[in-house]
Each structure stands twice: as C-alpha cells, then as structure tokens.
Protein backbone atom coordinates (compact mmCIF):
# COMPACT_ATOMS: atom_id res chain seq x y z
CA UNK A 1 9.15 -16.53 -20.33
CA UNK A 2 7.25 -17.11 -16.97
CA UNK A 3 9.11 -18.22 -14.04
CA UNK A 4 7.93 -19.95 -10.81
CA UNK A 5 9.56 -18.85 -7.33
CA UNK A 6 8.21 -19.87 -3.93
CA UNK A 7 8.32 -18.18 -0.48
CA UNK A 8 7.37 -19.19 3.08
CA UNK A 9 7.22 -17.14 6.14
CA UNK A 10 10.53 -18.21 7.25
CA UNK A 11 11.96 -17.99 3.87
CA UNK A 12 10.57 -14.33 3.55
CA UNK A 13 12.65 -13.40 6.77
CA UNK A 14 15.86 -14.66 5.31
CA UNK A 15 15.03 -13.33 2.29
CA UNK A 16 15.40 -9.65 4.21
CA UNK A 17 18.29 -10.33 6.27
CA UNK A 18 20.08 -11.81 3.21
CA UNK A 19 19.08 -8.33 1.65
CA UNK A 20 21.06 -6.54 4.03
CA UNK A 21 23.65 -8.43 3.29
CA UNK A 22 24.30 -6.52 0.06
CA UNK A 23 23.06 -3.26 1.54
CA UNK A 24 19.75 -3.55 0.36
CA UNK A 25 17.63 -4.16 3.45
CA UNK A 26 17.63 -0.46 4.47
CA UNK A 27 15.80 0.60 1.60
CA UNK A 28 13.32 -2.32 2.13
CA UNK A 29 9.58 -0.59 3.76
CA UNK A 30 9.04 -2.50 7.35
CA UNK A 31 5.86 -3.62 6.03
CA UNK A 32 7.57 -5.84 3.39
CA UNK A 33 8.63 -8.23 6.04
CA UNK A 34 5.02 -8.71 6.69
CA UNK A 35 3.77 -8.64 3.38
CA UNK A 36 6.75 -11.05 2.21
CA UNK A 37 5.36 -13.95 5.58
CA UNK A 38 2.39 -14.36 4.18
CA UNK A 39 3.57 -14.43 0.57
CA UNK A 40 2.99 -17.99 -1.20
CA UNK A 41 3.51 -19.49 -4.77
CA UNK A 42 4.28 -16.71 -6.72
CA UNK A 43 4.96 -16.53 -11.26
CA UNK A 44 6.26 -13.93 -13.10
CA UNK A 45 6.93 -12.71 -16.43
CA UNK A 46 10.78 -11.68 -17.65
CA UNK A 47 10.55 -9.69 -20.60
CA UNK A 48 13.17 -10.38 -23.81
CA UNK A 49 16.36 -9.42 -22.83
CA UNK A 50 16.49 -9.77 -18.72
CA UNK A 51 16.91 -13.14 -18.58
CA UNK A 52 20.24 -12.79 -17.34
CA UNK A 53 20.22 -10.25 -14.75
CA UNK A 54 17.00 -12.55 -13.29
CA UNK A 55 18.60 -15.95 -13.27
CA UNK A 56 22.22 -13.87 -11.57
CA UNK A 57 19.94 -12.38 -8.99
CA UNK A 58 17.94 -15.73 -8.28
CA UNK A 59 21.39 -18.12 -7.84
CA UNK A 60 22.38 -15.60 -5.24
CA UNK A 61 19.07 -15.10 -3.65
CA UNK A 62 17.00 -17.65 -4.79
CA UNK A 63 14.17 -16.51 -1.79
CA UNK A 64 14.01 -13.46 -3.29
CA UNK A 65 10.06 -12.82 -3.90
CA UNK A 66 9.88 -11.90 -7.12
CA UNK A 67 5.82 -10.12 -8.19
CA UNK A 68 6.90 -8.38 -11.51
CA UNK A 69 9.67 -7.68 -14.14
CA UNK A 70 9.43 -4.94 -16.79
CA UNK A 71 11.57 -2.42 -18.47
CA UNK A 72 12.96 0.27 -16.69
CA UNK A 73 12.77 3.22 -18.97
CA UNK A 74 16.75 3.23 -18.79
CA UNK A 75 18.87 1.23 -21.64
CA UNK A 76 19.97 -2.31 -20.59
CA UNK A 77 18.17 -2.55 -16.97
CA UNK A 78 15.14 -3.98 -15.89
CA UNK A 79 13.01 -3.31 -12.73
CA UNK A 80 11.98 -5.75 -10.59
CA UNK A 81 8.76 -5.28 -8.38
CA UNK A 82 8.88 -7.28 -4.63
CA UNK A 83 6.25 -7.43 -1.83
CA UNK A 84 5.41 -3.76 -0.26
CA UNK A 85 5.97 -1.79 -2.80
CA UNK A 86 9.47 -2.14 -2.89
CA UNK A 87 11.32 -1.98 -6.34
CA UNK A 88 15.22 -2.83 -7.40
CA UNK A 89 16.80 -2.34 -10.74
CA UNK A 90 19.06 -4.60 -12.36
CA UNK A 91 21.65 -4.60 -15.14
CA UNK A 92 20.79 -6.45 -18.28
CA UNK A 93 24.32 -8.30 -18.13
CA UNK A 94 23.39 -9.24 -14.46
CA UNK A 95 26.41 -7.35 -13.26
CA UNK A 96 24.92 -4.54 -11.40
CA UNK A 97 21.80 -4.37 -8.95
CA UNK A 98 20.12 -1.14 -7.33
CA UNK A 99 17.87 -0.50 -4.41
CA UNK A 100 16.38 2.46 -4.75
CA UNK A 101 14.40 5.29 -6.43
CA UNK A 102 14.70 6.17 -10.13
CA UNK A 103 14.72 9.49 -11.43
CA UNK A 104 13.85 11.04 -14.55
CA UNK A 105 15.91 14.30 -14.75
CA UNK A 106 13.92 16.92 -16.96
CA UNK A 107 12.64 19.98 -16.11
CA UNK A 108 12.49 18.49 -12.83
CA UNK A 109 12.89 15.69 -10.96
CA UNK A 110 10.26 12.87 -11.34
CA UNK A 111 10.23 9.60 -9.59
CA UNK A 112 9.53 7.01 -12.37
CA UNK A 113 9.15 4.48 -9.35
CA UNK A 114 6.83 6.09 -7.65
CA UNK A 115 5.09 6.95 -10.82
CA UNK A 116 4.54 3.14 -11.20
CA UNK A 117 3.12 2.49 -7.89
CA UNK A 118 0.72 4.92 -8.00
CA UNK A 119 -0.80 3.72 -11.40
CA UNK A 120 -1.30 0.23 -9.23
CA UNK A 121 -2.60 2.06 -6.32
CA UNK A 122 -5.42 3.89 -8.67
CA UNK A 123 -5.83 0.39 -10.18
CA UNK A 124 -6.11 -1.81 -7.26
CA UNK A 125 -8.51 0.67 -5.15
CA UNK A 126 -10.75 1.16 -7.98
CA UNK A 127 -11.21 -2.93 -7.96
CA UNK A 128 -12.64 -2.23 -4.07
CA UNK A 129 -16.78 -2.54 -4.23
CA UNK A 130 -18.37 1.00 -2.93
CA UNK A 131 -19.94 -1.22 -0.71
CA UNK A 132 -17.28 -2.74 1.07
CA UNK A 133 -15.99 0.67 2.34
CA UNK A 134 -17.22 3.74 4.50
CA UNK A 135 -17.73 6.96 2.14
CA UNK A 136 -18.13 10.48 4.10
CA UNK A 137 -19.42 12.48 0.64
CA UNK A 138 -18.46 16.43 -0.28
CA UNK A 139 -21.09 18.63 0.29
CA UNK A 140 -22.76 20.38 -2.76
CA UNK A 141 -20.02 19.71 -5.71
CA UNK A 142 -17.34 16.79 -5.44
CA UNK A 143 -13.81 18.56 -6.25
CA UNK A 144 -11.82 15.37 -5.88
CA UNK A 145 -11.75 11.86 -3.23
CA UNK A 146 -8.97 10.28 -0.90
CA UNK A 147 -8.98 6.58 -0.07
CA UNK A 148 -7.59 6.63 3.76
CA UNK A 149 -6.68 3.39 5.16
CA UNK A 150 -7.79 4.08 8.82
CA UNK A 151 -7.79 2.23 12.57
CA UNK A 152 -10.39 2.80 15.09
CA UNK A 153 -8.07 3.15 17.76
CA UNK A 154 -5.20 5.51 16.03
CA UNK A 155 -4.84 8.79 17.64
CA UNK A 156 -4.53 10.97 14.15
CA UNK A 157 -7.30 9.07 13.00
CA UNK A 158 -9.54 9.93 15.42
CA UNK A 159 -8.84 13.43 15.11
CA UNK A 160 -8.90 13.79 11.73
CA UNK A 161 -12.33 11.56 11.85
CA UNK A 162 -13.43 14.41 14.00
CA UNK A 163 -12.73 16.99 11.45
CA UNK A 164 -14.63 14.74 8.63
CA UNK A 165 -17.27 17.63 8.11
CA UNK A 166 -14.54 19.90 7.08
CA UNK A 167 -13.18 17.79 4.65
CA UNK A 168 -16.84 17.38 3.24
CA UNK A 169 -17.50 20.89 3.27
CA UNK A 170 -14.89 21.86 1.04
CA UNK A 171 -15.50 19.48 -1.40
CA UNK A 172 -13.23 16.07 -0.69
CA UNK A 173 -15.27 13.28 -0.55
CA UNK A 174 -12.90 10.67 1.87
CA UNK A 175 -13.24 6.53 1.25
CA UNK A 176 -12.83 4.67 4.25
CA UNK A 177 -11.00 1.32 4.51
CA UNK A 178 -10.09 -0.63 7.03
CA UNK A 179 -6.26 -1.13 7.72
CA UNK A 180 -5.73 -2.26 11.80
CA UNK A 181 -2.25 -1.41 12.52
CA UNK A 182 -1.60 -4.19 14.88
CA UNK A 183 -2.81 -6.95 12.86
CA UNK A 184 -5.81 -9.28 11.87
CA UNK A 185 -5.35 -11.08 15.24
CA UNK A 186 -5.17 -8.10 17.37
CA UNK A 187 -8.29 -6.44 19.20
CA UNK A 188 -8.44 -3.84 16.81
CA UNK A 189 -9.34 -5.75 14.07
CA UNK A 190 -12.04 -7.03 16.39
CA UNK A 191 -13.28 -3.80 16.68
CA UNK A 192 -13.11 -2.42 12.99
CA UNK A 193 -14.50 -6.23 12.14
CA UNK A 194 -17.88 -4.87 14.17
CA UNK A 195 -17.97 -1.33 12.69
CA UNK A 196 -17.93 -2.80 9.23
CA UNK A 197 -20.46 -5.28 10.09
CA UNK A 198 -22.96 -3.02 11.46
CA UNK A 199 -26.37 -1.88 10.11
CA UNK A 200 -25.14 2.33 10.28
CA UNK A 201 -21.12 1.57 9.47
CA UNK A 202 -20.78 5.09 9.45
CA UNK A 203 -22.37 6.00 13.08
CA UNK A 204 -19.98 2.69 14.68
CA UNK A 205 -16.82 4.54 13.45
CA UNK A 206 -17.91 7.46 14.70
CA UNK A 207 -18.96 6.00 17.80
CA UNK A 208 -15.58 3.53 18.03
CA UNK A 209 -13.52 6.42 17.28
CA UNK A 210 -15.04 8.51 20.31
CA UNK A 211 -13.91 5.66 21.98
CA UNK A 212 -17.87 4.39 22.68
CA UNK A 213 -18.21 0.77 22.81
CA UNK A 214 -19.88 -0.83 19.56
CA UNK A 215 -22.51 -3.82 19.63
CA UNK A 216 -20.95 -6.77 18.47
CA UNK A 217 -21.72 -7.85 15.04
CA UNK A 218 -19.95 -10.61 13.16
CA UNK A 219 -20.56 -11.02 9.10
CA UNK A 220 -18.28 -11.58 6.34
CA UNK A 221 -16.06 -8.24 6.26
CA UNK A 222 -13.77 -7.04 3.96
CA UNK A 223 -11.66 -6.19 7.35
CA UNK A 224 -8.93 -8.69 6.04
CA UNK A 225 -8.61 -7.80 2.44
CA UNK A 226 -8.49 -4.08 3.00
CA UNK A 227 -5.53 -5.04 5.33
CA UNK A 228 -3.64 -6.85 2.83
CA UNK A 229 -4.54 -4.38 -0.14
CA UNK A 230 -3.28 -1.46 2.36
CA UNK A 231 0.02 -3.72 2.89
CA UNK A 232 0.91 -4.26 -0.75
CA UNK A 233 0.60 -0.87 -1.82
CA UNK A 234 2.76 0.18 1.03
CA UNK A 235 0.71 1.34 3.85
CA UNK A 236 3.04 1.74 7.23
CA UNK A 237 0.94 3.52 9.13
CA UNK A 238 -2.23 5.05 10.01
CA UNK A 239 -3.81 7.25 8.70
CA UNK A 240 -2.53 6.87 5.34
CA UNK A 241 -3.97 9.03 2.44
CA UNK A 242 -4.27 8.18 -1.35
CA UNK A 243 -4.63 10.75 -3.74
CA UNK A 244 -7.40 10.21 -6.37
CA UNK A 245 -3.78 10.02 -8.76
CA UNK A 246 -2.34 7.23 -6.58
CA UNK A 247 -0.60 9.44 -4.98
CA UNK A 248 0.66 8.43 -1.07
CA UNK A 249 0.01 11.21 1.69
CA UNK A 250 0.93 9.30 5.40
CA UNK A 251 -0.37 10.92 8.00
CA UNK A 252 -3.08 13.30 9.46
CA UNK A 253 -3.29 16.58 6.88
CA UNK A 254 -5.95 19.64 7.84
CA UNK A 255 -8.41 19.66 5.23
CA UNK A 256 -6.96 22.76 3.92
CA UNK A 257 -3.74 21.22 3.73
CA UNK A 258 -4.84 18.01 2.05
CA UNK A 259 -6.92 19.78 -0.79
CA UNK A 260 -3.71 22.05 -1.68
CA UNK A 261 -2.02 18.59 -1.99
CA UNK A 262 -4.79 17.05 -4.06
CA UNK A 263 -4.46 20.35 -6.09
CA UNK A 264 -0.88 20.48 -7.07
C-alpha cells in the first residue's frame, strides 16, 4: 500500500512542536527542522501488517513527514524513517510509539538504527559524481576514504584542511563536499559557490580556507545539493566525517585518530 502525505514549511514546524508534545521532540536532530521546511509532496510504502500503527500515528499527527516504513527486526513493530535521519518505532496494534535508538543485544550492543542509516549514507554518497567534489588522494597505496562535508569559513575545518597532507600520507584519501553551515543564502555559500566553480577547486579551498580572497566565478555548482544530501543524512555540523562504512565521525579527528577509527 502507498500512501500520500504532504508537508509545508509551516506545517514542518508544527509538526516538531506537536512532537514534543508526546516527548518526542528531544530526540528529534536540530537539522530536521530544516530538512522537514523544505520538505514537499512526499509517498511511502507500509508494508503488510503496519497499517494500523500508520493510520493511529497519522489521525494524531497527520503533519507528520513520513520518508519510509519497514520492519523493525523486532516482532509486531515497524520503523518509521522522517526527515534528518531521525527514526521512531511503532507498535503493530498502533498502541505504542518510540523515539529513539534500537538495540540489538548480543555479544554486544549494536545499534540496528544506526546500522540503517549508514547503509543510506554509503548509498547516497556513492550516487555523488567524482566530479562534483574536491578529492585530496593517499599517497602511494589507498588504505581507505572519508567523505567530509566541509565550510570554508569553519574553524576545525580549516585546521584540519591544514593537516590534509597528513591524512594523505598515511594513506586516507578525504572527499570533499560542500555543506555551508549557515545556509544557501548566507555568504558562505557564496564563497564555497566560487571555490567549486573555479578552474584549480582544490588551490580556492586552500586559498579560502587561509582566509585569501577567491576570484569570483559563478557556474552551475553542486553547492546546493551537497547541502541538502549533508542535511538528510544528518549532518549538524562542520566538519562532519563519513566512514567509507557509512559510518558518522562529527568533528575535527588527527589523522592518526581518524585512521584508528576507520580501522576498528
């Protein structure tokens, strides 16, 4: 069964202070609100058996923006994907609903949720062209690659820009992309817009991360889309890491540090 629901900026903000209502808003990520203002006509598939729980949760919060519905991995409750990378679990009677993170309890403790999104994050980046973003290679052998969404003017970007050789030099090729922090309208954006439009994209983000005024240069950039990629797969911040697995690493790590992560 597929099932229409539509959203409007103003019905995305209710849709989080209605949320909150039931205690659900904290565990909403900030950039949700932004990702839910922009959201339009959205469909969705509900799979045999959580027809219920879905039509509960919509007559009480019919805004709710609804991307995906799937099993769970747990008897008798679904889980139901929203803007950000934000996931709640519902009962199959339509009794119950979670906010929250799902465990698996085995040997240890492994985030089924978080599982999910990072099979979409390895999915969606490897849709991005080569071309549209700004690769810094490893030196001699490749051991593994980040995707970092990055903004010219972000302090920890800048200094772990100036630290790119070591990252090369042991091996961890990085992916640029282009995520400005204070929005497609701000001057930022302006900024990254130029770096990605220039002839040597890899000398202007050098240069606009030393702070060194760029030339202008106006084409059509994949500023906008790396921006709204970086927002759906949960991006809050700058710089934010992504692990060759899908795996989310916010913030600045020495390139010591970050190839221990890649390598656990």
């Amino acid at each position: 069964m597929v099932l229409t629901a539509l959203t409007g900026s103003k019905k995305a903000i209710n849709v989080l202070q209605r949320l909150s209502s039931l205690g659900v808003g904290a565990f909403l990520l900030v950039n949700s609100a932004l990702a839910l203002a922009e959201a339009s006509e959205q469909s969705f598939d509900m799979p045999k058996g959580s027809e219920l729980a879905i039509q509960r949760l919509l007559e009480l919060r019919p805004d709710i923006p609804i991307l995906e519905v799937y099993p769970s991995g747990v008897e008798g409750m679904f889980a139901i994907d929203l803007p950000g990378g934000t996931t709640l679990f519902a009962t199959r009677d339509g009794k119950y609903l979670i906010a929250g993170e799902l465990f698996a309890m085995g040997e240890e403790l492994v985030s089924i949720s978080e599982e999910r999104r990072n099979s979409e994050r390895v999915d969606l980046l490897a849709k991005v062209p080569a071309a549209d973003m700004i690769i810094f290679p490893a030196q001699g052998k490749t051991v593994d690659y980040v995707h970092i969404f990055t903004d010219v003017d972000c302090g920890y970007c800048r200094k772990l820009h100036r630290e790119i050789a070591d990252y090369s030099a042991i091996g961890i090729e990085v992916r640029y992309l282009a995520y400005p922090r204070m929005g497609l309208d701000s001057e930022t954006y302006e900024k990254m817009s130029t770096v990605w439009c220039s002839s040597d994209r890899k000398r202007a983000l050098t240069k606009a991360k030393l702070g060194v005024e760029v030339p202008a240069a106006k084409c059509a950039d994949p500023v906008s889309d790396h921006f709204n990629l970086g927002r759906h797969i949960g991006v809050s911040g700058t710089p934010a890491i992504v692990a060759s697995d899908g795996r989310m690493l916010p913030g600045y790590l020495p390139a010591a540090d970050l190839l221990a992560r890649l390598q656990k």
